[in-house]
Protein backbone atom coordinates (compact mmCIF):
# COMPACT_ATOMS: atom_id res chain seq x y z
CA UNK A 1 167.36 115.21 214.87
CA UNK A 2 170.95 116.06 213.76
CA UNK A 3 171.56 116.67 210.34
CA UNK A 4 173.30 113.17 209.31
CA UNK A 5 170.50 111.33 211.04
CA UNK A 6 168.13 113.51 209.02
CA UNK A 7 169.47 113.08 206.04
CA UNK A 8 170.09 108.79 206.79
CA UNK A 9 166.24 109.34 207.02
CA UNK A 10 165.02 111.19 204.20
CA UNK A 11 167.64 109.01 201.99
CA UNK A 12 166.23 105.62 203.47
CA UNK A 13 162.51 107.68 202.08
CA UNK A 14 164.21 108.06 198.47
CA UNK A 15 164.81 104.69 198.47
CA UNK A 16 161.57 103.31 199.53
CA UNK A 17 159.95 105.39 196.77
CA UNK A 18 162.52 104.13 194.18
CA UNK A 19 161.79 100.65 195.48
CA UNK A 20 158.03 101.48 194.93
CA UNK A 21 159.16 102.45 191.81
CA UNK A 22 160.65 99.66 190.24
CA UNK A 23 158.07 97.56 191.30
CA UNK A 24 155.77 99.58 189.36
CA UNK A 25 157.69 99.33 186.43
CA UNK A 26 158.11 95.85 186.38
CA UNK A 27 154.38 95.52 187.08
CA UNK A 28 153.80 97.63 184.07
CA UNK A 29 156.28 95.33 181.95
CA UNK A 30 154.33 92.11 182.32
CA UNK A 31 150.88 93.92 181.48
CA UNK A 32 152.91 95.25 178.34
CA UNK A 33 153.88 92.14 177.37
CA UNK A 34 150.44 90.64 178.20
CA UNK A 35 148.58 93.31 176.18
CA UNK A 36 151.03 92.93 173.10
CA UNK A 37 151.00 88.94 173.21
CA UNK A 38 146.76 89.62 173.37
CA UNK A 39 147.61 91.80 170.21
CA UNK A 40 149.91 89.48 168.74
CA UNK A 41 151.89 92.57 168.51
CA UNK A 42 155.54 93.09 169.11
CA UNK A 43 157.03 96.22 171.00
CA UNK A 44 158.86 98.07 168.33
CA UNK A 45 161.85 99.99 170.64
CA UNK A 46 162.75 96.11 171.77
CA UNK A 47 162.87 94.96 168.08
CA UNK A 48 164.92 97.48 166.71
CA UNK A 49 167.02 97.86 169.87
CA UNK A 50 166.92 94.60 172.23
CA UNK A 51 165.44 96.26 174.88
CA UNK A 52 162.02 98.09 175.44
CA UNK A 53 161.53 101.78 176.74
CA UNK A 54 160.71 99.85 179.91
CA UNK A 55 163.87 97.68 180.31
CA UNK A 56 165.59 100.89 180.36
CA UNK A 57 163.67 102.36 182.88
CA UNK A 58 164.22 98.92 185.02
CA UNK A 59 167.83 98.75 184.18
CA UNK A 60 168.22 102.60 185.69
CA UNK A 61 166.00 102.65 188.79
CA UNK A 62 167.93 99.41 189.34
CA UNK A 63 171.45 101.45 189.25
CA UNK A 64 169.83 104.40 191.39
CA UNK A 65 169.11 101.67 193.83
CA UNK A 66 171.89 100.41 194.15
CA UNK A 67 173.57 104.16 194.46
CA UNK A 68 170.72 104.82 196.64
CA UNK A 69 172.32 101.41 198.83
CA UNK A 70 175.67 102.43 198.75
CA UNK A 71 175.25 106.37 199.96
CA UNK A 72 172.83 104.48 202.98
CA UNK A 73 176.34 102.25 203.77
CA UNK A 74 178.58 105.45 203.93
CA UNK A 75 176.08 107.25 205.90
CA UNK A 76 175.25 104.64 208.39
CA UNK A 77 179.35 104.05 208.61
CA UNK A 78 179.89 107.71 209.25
CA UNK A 79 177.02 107.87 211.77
CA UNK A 80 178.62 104.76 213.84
CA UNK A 81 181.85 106.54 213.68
CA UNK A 82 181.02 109.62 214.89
CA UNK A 83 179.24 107.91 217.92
CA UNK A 84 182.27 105.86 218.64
CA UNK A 85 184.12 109.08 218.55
CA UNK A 86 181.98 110.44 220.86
CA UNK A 87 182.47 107.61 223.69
């Protein structure tokens, strides 16, 4: 496999795991927020702050994603290129 396609796939893997992880985070947040409501308990980071430890995990897996997406575009574009060079 040449080296761009190898690297299209192992970056497609990283973002199937960070995919895997965001669901797992925002799986996590709702049984947070079920356990506290059971507690009648509040999550202290998200009263002082606005935003649980969790959010901010959320808010930057989200952003990796979405660098994750953007590197896949330039790859993919630079792999069509180089085969339409090649023709």
């Amino acid at each position: 496999m040449p080296e761009a396609e190898q690297l299209l796939h192992e970056t497609v893997e990283a973002r199937a795991k960070a995919q895997r992880l965001l669901d797992g985070l925002i799986a996590a947040k709702s049984a947070s927020e079920r356990r506290l409501a059971d507690l009648r308990q509040t999550d202290l980071l998200s009263r002082v702050t606005g935003r649980s430890s969790i959010d901010n995990a959320i808010e930057s897996t989200r952003r990796m994603i979405e660098m994750i997406d953007r590197l896949l575009a330039d790859l993919r574009w630079t792999l069509e290129s180089d085969r339409l060079a090649l023709e």
